[in-house]
C-alpha atoms as a PDB file:
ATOM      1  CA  UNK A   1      16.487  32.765   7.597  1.00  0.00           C
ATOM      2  CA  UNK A   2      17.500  36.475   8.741  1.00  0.00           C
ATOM      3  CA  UNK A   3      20.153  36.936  11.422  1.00  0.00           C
ATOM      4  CA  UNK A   4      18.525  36.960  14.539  1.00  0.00           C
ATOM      5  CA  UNK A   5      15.403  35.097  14.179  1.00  0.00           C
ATOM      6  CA  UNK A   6      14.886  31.597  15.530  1.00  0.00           C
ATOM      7  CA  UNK A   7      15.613  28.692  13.693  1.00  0.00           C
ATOM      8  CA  UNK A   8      12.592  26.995  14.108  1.00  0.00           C
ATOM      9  CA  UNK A   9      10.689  29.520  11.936  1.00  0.00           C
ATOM     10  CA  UNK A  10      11.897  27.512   8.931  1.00  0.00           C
ATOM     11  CA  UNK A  11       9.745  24.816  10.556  1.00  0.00           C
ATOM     12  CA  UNK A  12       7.145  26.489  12.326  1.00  0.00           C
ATOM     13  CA  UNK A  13       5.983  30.069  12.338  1.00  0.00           C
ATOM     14  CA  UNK A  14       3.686  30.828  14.608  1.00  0.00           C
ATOM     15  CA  UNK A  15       2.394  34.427  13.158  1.00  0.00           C
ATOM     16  CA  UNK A  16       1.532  32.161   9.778  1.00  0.00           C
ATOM     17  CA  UNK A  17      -0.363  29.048  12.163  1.00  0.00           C
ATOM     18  CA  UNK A  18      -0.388  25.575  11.852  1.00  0.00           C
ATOM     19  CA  UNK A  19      -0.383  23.792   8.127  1.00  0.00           C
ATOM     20  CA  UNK A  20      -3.031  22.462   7.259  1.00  0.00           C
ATOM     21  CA  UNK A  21      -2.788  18.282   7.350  1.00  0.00           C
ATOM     22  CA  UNK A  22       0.429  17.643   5.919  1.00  0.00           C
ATOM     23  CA  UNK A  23       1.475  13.970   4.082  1.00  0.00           C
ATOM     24  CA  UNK A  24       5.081  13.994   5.120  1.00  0.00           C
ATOM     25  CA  UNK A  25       5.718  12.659   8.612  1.00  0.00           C
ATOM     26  CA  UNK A  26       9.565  14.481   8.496  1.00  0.00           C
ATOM     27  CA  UNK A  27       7.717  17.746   8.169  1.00  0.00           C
ATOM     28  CA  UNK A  28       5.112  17.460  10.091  1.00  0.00           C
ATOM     29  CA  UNK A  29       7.118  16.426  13.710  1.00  0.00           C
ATOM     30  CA  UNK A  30       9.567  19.325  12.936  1.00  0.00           C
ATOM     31  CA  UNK A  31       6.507  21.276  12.830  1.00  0.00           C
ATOM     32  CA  UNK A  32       5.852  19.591  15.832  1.00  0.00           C
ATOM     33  CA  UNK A  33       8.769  20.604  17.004  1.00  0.00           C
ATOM     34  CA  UNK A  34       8.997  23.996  16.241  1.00  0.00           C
ATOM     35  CA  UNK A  35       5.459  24.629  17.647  1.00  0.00           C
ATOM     36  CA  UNK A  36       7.095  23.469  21.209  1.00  0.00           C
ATOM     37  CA  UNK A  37      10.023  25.573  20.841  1.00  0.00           C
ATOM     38  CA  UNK A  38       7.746  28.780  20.083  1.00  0.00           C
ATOM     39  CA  UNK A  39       4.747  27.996  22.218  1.00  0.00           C
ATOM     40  CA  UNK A  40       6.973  26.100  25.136  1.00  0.00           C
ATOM     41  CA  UNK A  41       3.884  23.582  25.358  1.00  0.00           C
ATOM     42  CA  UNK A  42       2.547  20.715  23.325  1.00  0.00           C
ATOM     43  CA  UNK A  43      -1.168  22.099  23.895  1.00  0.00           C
ATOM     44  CA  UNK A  44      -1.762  24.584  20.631  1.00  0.00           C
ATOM     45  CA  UNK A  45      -0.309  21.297  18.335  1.00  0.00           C
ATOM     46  CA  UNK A  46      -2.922  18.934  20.198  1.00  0.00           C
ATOM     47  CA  UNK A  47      -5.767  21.267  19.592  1.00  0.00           C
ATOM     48  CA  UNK A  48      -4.590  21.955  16.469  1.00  0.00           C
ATOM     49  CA  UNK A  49      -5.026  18.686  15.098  1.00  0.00           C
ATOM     50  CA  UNK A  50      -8.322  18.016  17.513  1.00  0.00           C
ATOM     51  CA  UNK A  51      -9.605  20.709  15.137  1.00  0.00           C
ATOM     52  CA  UNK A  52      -7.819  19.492  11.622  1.00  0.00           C
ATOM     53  CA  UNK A  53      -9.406  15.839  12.577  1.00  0.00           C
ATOM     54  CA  UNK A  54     -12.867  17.597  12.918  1.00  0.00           C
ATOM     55  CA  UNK A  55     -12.434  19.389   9.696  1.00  0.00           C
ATOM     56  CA  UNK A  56     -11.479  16.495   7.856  1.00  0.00           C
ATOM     57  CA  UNK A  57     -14.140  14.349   9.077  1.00  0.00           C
ATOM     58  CA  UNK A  58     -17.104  16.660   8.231  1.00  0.00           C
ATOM     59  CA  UNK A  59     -15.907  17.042   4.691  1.00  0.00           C
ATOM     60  CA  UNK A  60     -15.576  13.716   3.977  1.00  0.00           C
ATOM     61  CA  UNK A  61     -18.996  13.024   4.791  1.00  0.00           C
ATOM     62  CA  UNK A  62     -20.009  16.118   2.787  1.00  0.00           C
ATOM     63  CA  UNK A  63     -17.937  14.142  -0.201  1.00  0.00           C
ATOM     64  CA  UNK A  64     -18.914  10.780   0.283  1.00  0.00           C
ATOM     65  CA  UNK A  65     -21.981  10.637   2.059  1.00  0.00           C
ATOM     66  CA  UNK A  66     -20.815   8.468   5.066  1.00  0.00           C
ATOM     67  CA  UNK A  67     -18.276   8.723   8.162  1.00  0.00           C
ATOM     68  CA  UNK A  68     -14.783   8.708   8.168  1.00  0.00           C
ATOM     69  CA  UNK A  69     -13.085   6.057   9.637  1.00  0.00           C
ATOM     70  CA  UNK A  70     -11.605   7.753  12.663  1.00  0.00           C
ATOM     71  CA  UNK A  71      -7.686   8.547  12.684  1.00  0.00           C
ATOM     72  CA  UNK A  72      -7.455  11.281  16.168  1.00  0.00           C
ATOM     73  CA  UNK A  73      -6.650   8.798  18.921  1.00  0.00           C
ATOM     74  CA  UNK A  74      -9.657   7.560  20.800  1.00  0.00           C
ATOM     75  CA  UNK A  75      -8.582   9.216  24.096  1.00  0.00           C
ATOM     76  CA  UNK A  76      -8.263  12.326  22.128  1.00  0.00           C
ATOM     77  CA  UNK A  77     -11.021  13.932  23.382  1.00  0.00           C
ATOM     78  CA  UNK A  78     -12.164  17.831  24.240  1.00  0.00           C
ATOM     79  CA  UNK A  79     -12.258  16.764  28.031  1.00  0.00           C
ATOM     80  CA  UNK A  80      -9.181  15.000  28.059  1.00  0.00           C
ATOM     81  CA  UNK A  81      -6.968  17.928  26.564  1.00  0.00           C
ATOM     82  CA  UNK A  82      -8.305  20.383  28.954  1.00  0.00           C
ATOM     83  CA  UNK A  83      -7.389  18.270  31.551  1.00  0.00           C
ATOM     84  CA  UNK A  84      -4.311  17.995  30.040  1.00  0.00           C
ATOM     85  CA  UNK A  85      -3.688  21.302  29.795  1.00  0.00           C
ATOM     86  CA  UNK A  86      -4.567  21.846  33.489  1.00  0.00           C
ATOM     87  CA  UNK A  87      -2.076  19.661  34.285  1.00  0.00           C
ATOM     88  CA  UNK A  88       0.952  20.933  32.350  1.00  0.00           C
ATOM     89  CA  UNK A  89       0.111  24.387  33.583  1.00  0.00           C
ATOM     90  CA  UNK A  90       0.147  23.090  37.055  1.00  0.00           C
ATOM     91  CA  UNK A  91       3.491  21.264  36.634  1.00  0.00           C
ATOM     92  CA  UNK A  92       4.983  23.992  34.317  1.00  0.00           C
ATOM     93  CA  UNK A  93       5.156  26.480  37.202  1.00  0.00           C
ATOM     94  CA  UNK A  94       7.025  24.043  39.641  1.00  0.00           C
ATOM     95  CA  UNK A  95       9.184  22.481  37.562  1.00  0.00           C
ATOM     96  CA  UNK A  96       9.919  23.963  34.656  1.00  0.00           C
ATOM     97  CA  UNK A  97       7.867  22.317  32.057  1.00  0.00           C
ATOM     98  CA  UNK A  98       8.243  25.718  29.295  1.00  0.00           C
ATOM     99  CA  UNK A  99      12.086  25.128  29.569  1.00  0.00           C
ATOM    100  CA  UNK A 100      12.202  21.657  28.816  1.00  0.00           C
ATOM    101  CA  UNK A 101       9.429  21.620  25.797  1.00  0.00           C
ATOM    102  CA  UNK A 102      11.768  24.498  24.400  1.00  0.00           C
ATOM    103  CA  UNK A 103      14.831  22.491  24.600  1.00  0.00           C
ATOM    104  CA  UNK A 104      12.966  19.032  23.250  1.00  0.00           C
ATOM    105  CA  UNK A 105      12.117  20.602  20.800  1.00  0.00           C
ATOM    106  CA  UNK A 106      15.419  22.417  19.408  1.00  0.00           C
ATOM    107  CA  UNK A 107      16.791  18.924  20.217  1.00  0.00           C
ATOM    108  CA  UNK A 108      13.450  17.162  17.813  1.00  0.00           C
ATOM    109  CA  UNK A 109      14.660  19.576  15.082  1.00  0.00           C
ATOM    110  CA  UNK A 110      17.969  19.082  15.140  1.00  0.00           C
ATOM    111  CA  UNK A 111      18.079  15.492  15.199  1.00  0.00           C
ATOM    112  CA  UNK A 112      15.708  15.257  12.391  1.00  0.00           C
ATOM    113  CA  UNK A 113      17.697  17.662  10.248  1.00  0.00           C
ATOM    114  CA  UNK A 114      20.850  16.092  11.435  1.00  0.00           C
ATOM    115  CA  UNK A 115      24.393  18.847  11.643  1.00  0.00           C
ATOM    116  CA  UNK A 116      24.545  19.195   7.724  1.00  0.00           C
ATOM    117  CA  UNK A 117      20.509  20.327   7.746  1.00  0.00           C
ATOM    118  CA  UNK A 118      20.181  17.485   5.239  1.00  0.00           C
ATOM    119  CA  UNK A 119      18.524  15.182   7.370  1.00  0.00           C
ATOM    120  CA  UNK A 120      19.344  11.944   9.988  1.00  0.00           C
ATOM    121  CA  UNK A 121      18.648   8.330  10.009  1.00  0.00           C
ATOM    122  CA  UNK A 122      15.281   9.578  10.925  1.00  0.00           C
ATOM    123  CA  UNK A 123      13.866  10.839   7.762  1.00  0.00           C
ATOM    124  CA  UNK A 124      14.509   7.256   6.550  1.00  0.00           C
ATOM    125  CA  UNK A 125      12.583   6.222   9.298  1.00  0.00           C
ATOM    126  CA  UNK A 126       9.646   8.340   9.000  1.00  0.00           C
ATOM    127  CA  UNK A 127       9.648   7.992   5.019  1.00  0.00           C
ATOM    128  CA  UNK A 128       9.664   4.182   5.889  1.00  0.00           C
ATOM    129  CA  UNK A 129       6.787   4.244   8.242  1.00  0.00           C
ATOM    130  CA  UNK A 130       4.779   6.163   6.218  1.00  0.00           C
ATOM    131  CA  UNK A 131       4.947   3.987   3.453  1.00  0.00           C
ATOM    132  CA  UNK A 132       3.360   1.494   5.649  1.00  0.00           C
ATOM    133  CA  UNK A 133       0.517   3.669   6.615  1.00  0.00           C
ATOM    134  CA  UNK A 134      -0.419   4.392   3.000  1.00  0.00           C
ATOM    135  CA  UNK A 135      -0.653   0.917   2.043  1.00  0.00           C
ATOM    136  CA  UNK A 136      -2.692   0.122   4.890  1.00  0.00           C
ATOM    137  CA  UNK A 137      -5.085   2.826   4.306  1.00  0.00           C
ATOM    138  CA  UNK A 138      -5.273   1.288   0.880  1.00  0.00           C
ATOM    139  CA  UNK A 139      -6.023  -2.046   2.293  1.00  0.00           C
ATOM    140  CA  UNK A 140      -2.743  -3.293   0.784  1.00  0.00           C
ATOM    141  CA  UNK A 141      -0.661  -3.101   4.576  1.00  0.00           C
ATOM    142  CA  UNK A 142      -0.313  -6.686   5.212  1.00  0.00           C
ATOM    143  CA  UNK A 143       0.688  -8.169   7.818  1.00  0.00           C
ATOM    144  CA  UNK A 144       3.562  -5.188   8.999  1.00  0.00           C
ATOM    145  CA  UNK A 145       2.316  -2.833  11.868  1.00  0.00           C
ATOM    146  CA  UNK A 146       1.803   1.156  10.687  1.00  0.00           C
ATOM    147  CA  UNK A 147       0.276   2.355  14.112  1.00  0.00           C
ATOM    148  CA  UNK A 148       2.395   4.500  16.496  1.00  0.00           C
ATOM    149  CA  UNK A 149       4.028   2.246  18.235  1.00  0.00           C
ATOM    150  CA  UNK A 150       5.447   0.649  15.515  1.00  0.00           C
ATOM    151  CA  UNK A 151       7.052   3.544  14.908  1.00  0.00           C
ATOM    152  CA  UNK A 152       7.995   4.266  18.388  1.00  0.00           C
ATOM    153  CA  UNK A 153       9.525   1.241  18.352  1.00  0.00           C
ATOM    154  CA  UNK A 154      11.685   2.012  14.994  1.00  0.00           C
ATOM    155  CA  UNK A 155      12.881   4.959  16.141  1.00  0.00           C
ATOM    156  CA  UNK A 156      13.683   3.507  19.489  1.00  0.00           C
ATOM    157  CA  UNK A 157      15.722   0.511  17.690  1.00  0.00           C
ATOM    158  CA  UNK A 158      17.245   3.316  15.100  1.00  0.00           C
ATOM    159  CA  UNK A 159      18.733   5.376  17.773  1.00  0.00           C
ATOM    160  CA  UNK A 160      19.971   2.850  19.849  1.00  0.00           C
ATOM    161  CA  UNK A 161      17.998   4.313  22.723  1.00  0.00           C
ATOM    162  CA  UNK A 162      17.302   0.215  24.308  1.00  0.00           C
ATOM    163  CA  UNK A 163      20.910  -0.232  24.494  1.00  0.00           C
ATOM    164  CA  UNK A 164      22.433   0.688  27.876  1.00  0.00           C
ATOM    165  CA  UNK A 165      25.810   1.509  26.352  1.00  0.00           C
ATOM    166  CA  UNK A 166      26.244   3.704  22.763  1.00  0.00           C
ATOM    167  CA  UNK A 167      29.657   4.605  20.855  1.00  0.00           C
ATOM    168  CA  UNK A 168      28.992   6.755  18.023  1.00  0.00           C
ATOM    169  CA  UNK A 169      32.380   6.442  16.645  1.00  0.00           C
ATOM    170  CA  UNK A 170      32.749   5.204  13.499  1.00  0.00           C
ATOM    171  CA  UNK A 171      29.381   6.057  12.158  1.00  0.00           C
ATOM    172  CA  UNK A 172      27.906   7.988   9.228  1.00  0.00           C
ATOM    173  CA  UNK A 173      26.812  11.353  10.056  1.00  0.00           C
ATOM    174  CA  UNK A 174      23.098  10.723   9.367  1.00  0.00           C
ATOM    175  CA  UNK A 175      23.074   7.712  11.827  1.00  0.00           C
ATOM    176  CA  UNK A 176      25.541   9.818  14.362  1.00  0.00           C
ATOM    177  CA  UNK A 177      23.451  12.699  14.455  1.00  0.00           C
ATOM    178  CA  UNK A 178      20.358  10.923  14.990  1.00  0.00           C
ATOM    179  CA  UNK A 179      21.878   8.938  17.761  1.00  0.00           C
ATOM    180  CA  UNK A 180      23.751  11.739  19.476  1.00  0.00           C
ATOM    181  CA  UNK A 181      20.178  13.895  19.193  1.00  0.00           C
ATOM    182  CA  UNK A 182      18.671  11.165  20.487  1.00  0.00           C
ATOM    183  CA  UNK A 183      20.858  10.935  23.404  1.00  0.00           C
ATOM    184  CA  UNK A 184      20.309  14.501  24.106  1.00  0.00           C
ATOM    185  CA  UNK A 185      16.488  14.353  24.292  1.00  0.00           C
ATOM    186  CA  UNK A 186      17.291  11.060  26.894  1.00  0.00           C
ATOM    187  CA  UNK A 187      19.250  13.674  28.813  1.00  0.00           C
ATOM    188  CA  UNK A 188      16.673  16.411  28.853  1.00  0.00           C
ATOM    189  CA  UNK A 189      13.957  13.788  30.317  1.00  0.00           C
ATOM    190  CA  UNK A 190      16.061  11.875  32.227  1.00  0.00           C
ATOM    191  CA  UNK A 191      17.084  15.733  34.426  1.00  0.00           C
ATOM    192  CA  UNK A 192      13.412  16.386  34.390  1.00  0.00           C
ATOM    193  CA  UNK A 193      12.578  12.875  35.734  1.00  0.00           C
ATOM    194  CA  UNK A 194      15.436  13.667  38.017  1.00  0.00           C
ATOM    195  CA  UNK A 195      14.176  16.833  39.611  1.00  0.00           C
ATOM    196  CA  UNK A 196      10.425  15.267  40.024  1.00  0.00           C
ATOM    197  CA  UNK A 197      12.057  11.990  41.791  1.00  0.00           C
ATOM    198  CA  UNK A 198      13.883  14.689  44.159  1.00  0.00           C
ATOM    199  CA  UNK A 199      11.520  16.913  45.233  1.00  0.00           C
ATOM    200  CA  UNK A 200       8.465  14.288  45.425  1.00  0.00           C
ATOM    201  CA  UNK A 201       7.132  10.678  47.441  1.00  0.00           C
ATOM    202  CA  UNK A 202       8.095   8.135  45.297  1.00  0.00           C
ATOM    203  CA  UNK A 203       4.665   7.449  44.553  1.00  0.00           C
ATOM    204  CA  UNK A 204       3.610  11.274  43.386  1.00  0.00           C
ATOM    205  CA  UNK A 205       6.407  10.917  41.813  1.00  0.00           C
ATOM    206  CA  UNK A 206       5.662   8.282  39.967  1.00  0.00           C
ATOM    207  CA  UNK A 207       2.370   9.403  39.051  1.00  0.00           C
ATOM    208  CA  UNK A 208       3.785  13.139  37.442  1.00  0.00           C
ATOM    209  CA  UNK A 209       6.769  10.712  35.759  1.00  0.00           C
ATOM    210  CA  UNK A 210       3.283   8.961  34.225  1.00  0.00           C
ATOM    211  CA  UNK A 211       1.719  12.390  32.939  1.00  0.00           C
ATOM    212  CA  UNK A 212       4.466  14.105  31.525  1.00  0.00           C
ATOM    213  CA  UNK A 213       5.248  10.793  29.650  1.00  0.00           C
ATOM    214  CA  UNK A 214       1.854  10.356  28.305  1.00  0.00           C
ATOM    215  CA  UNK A 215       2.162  13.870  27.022  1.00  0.00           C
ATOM    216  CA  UNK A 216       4.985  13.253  25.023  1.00  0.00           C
ATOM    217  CA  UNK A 217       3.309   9.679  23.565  1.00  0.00           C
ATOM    218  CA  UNK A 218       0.562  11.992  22.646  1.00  0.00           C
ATOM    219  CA  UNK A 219       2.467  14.144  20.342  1.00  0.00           C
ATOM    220  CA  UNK A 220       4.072  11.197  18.812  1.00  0.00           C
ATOM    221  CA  UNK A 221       0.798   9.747  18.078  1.00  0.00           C
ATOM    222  CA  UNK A 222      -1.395  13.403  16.879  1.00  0.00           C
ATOM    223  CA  UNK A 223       1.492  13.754  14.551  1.00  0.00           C
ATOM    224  CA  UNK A 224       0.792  10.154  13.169  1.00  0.00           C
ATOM    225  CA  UNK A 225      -2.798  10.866  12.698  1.00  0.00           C
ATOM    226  CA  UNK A 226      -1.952  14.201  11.400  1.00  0.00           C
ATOM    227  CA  UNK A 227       0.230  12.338   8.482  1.00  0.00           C
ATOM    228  CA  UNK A 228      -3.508   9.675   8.248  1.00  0.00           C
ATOM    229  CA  UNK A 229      -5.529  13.189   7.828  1.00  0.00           C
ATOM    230  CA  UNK A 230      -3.777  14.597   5.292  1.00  0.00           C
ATOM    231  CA  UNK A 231      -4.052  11.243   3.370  1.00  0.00           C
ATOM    232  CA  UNK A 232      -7.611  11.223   3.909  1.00  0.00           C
ATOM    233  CA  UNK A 233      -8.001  14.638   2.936  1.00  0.00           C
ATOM    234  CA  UNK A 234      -6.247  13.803  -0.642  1.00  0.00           C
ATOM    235  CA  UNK A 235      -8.936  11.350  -1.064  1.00  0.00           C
ATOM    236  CA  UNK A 236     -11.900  14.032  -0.966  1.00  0.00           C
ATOM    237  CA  UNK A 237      -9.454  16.913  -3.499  1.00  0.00           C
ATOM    238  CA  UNK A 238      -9.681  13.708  -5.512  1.00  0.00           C
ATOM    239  CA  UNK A 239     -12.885  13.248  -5.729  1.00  0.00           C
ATOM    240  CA  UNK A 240     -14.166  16.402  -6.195  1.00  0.00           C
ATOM    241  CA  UNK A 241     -11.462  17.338  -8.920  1.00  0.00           C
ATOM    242  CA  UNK A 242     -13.213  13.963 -10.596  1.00  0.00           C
ATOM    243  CA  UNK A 243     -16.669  15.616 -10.444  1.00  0.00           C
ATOM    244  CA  UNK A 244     -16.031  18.462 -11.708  1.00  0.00           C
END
């Protein structure tokens, strides 16, 4: 990286684009990540993989001659993210919603990287999850849940994050940095939340607590199915290498 630039560029550069489908969950939320540091909005990710999903899809029925089972999230759809954009560009103006994706973002990175940029906890996580998701798309999952929230919940339980008190003394630097990243990102929503619960009725307030929080499930969940798209992609370079 030269002096000067930003560090997410070793993640995400935006004058290159999005990767195509990647198989790596690590990589592809500190491309999410970087994306929200250089865009300041989770929009150009979402449509990004509305588009990959698309792609995918039509040439695996070109390959196989029937439909892909569908991995974009139901809700996913064109209507829904233009709402959704309408509504972050509505709340980005009054309360700062380009600041905070920024900062979530550097703090995404980070903690995934960890301070020695030889990554957390959380890559262990991630490389755990994903393991789960392959067998399951190879019918071999079992009974052990591979869907979002089961890794919601892992990383919830890895940093700590349903405990009301955490001491990170004492710990190995991949599990400290994870936690105390963790804790950051806490402290970036819990400000946010702050600022909406003071300028709002508790009920509006309430409601935009709702939005922004689905907004950040949503990335959690695209960048799943990003990680199930690039799997399914592997399956058609297979197949046509085979035919060849």
């Amino acid at each position: 990286m030269l002096a000067g630039q930003p560090d997410y560029l070793g993640s995400f550069d935006p004058h290159k684009g999005f990767k195509p489908s990647q198989r790596n969950l690590s990589e592809i939320f500190l491309q999410l990540a970087g994306s929200l540091q250089a865009y300041k909005s989770p929009l150009p990710y979402l449509r990004h993989m509305k588009s990959e999903h698309a792609r995918i899809e039509a040439a695996y029925q070109a390959t196989f001659g029937k439909k892909l089972p569908g991995y974009c999230p139901k809700w996913m759809s064109d209507e829904y993210l233009d709402g959704l954009e309408k509504n972050w560009n509505l709340l980005s103006q009054k309360l700062g919603l380009d600041t905070f994706a920024n900062q979530f973002g550097e703090a995404m990175r980070e903690g995934i990287k960890g301070t020695r940029d030889t990554g957390s906890v959380l890559v262990d996580v991630f490389n755990r999850h994903q393991d789960l998701i392959v067998k399951r798309m190879a019918g071999q999952g079992g009974n052990l849940p591979s869907d979002f929230e089961a890794l919601r919940n892992s990383l919830i339980r890895e940093l700590e994050l349903d405990k009301d008190h955490i001491d990170t003394g004492g710990r190995e630097i991949a599990k400290r940095d994870a936690i105390a990243y963790g804790l950051i990102l806490s402290g970036y929503t819990e400000k946010l939340f702050a600022r909406i619960d003071s300028g709002l009725k508790p009920a509006d307030a309430d409601k935009v607590k709702r939005v922004i929080t689905s907004i950040i499930l949503d990335c959690g969940a695209m960048a799943q199915s990003e990680f199930e798209a690039g799997i399914a992609e592997s399956s058609i370079r297979k197949a046509s290498t085979a035919t060849r």
